[in-house]
Protein backbone atom coordinates (compact mmCIF):
# COMPACT_ATOMS: atom_id res chain seq x y z
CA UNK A 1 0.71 -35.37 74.78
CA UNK A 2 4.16 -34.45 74.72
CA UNK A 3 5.08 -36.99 72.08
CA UNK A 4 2.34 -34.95 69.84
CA UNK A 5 4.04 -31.68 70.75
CA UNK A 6 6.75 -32.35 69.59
CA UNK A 7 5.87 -34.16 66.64
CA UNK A 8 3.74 -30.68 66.18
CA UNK A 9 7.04 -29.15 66.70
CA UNK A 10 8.84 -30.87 64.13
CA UNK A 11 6.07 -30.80 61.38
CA UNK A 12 6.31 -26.45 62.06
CA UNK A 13 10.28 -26.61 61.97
CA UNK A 14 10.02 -28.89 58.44
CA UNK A 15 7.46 -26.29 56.98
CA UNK A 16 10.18 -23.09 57.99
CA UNK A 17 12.74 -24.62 56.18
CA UNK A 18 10.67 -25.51 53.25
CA UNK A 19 9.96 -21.86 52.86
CA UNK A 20 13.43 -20.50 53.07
CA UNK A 21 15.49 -19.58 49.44
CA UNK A 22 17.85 -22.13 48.67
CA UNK A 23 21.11 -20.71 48.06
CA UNK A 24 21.66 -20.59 43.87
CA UNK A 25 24.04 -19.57 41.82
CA UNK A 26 23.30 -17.13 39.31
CA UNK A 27 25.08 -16.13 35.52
CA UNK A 28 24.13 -13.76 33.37
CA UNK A 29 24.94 -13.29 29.48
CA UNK A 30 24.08 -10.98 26.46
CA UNK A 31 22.69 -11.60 23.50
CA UNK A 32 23.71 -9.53 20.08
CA UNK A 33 20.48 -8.60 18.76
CA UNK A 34 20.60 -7.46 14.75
CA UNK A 35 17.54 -6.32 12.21
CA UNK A 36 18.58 -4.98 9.21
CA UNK A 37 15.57 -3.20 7.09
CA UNK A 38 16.33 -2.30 3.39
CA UNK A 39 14.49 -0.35 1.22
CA UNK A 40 11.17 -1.88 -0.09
CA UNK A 41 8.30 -0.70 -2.43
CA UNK A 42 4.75 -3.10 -3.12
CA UNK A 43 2.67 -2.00 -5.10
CA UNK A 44 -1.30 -3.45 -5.71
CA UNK A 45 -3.90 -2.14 -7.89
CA UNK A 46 -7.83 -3.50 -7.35
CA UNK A 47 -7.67 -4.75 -11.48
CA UNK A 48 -5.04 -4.39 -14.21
CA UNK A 49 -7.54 -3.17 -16.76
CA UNK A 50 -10.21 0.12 -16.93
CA UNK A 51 -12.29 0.21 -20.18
CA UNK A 52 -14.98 2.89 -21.22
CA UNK A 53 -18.43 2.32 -22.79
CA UNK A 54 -19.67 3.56 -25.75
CA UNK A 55 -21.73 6.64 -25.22
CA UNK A 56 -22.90 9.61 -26.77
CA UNK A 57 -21.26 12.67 -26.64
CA UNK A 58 -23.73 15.14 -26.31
CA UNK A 59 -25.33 13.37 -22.94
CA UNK A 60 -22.06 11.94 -21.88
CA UNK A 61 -19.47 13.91 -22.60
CA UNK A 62 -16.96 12.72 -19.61
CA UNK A 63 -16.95 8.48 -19.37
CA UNK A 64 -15.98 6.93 -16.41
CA UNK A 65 -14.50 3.58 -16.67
CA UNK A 66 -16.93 0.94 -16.47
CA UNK A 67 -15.19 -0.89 -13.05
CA UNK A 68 -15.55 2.08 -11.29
CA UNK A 69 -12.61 3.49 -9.02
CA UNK A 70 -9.66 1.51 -8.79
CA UNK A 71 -8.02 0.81 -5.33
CA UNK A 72 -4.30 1.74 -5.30
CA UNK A 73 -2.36 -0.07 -2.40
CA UNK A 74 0.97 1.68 -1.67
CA UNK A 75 3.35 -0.06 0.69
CA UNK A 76 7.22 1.26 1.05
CA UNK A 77 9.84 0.87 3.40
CA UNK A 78 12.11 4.32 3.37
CA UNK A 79 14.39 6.78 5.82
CA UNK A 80 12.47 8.60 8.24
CA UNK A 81 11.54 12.05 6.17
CA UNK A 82 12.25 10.28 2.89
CA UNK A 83 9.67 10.50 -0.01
CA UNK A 84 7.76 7.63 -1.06
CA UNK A 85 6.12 8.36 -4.73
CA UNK A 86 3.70 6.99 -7.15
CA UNK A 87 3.79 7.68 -10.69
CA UNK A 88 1.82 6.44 -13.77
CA UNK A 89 3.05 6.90 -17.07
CA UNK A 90 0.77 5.71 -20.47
CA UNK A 91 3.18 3.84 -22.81
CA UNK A 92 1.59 6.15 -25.85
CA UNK A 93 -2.01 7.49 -26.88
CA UNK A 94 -4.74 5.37 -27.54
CA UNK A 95 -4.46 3.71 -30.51
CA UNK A 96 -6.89 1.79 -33.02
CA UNK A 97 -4.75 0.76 -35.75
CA UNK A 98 -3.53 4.33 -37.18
CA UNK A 99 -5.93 6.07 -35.28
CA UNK A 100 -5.39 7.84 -32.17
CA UNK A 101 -7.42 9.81 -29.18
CA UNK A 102 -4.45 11.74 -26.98
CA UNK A 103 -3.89 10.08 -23.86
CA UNK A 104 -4.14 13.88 -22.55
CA UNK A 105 -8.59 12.62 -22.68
CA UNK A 106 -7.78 10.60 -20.23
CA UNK A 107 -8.10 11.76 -16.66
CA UNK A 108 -8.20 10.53 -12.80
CA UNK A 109 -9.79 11.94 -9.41
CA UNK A 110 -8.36 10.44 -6.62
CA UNK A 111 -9.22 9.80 -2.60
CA UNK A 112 -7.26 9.04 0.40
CA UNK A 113 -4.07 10.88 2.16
CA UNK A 114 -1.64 11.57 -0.23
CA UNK A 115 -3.14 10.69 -3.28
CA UNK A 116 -3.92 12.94 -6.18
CA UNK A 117 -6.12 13.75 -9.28
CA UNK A 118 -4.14 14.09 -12.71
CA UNK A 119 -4.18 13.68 -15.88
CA UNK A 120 -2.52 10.53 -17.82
CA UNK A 121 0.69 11.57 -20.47
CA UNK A 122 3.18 9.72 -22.39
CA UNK A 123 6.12 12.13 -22.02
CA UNK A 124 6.32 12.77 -18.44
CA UNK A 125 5.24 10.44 -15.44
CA UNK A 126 2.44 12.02 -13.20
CA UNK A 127 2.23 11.52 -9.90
CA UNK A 128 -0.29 9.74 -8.26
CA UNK A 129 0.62 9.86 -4.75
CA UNK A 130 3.41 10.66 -2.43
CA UNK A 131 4.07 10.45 1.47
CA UNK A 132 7.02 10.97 3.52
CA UNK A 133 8.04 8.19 5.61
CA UNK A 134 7.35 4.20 5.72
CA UNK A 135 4.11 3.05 5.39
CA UNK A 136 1.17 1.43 3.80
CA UNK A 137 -1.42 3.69 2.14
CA UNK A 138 -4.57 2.86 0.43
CA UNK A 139 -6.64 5.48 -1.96
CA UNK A 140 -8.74 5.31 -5.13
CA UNK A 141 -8.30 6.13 -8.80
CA UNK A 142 -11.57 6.79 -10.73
CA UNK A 143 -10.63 7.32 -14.51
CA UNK A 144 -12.69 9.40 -17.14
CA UNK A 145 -12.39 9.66 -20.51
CA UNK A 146 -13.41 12.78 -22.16
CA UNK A 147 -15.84 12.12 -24.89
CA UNK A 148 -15.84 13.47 -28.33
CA UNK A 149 -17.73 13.23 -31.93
CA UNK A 150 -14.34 13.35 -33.47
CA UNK A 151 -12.62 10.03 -32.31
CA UNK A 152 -12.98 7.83 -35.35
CA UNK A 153 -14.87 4.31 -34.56
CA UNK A 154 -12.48 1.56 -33.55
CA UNK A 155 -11.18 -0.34 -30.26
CA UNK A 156 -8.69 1.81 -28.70
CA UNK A 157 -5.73 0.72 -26.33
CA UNK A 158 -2.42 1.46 -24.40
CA UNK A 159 -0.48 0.26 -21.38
CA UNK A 160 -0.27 2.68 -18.59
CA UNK A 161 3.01 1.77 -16.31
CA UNK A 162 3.01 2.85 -12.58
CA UNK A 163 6.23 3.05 -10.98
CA UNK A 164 6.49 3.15 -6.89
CA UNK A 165 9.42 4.47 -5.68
CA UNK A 166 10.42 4.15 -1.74
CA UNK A 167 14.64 5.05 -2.01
């Protein structure tokens, strides 16, 4: 029985030492860590066309545009407390040939933070939204074209540039 105490013994002694910290040797050293974020604008809008529908003026004297609202996705990467802004701007008035119905018909209402109604010119870009500070927003356009017995028949067209500017 002795023989097993001390066998006992020996087994305990083994498992103390197994549990004590080895002595290591420890270094430490830093890493340089750099990011640098520029200035960035994206811009994404739901479809790259809006056209109206024939109607009659007396029962329909405002048109919306026949896809409905337009989704305007604004992402820009600016100083904190800069101005992010989005403009449209119509390349001239709708034109048939030499007929023409004044851009000035054509008008927006407009949801989500930041965003706003207008109306669409060819001298001076109108805003369409603006936000201070980086960000992504996402709002709606829903154009309307005001209707009138005077526009001569024809198929009418421009190009309508936005512009989204994050500096």
């Amino acid at each position: 029985m002795t023989r097993l105490r001390y066998l006992a013994l020996g087994f305990l002694a083994a498992a103390l030492v197994a549990t004590q910290p080895l002595r290591a040797a420890t270094v430490t050293t830093n890493l340089s860590v750099t990011v640098t974020i520029a200035a960035m604008a994206k811009l994404s809008l739901s479809s790259s066309t809006v056209s109206f529908a024939n109607a009659d003026p007396d029962t329909t004297p405002s048109i919306p545009a026949t896809e409905g609202a337009l989704t305007v996705t604004a992402k820009g990467k600016t100083a904190t407390g800069s101005p992010i802004t989005l403009t449209v701007l119509a390349a001239g008035d709708l034109r048939s040939g030499a007929d023409a119905i004044p851009i000035t018909n054509l008008t927006w209402t407009a949801t989500g933070a930041g965003f706003t109604a207008g109306t669409m010119s060819t001298s001076t870009a109108q805003t369409v939204g603006a936000w201070t500070g980086s960000g992504s927003r996402v709002g709606t356009q829903t154009y309307t074209l005001a209707n009138s017995w005077s526009y001569p028949t024809g198929s009418y067209s421009t190009t309508a540039t936005y512009t989204l500017t994050a500096p």
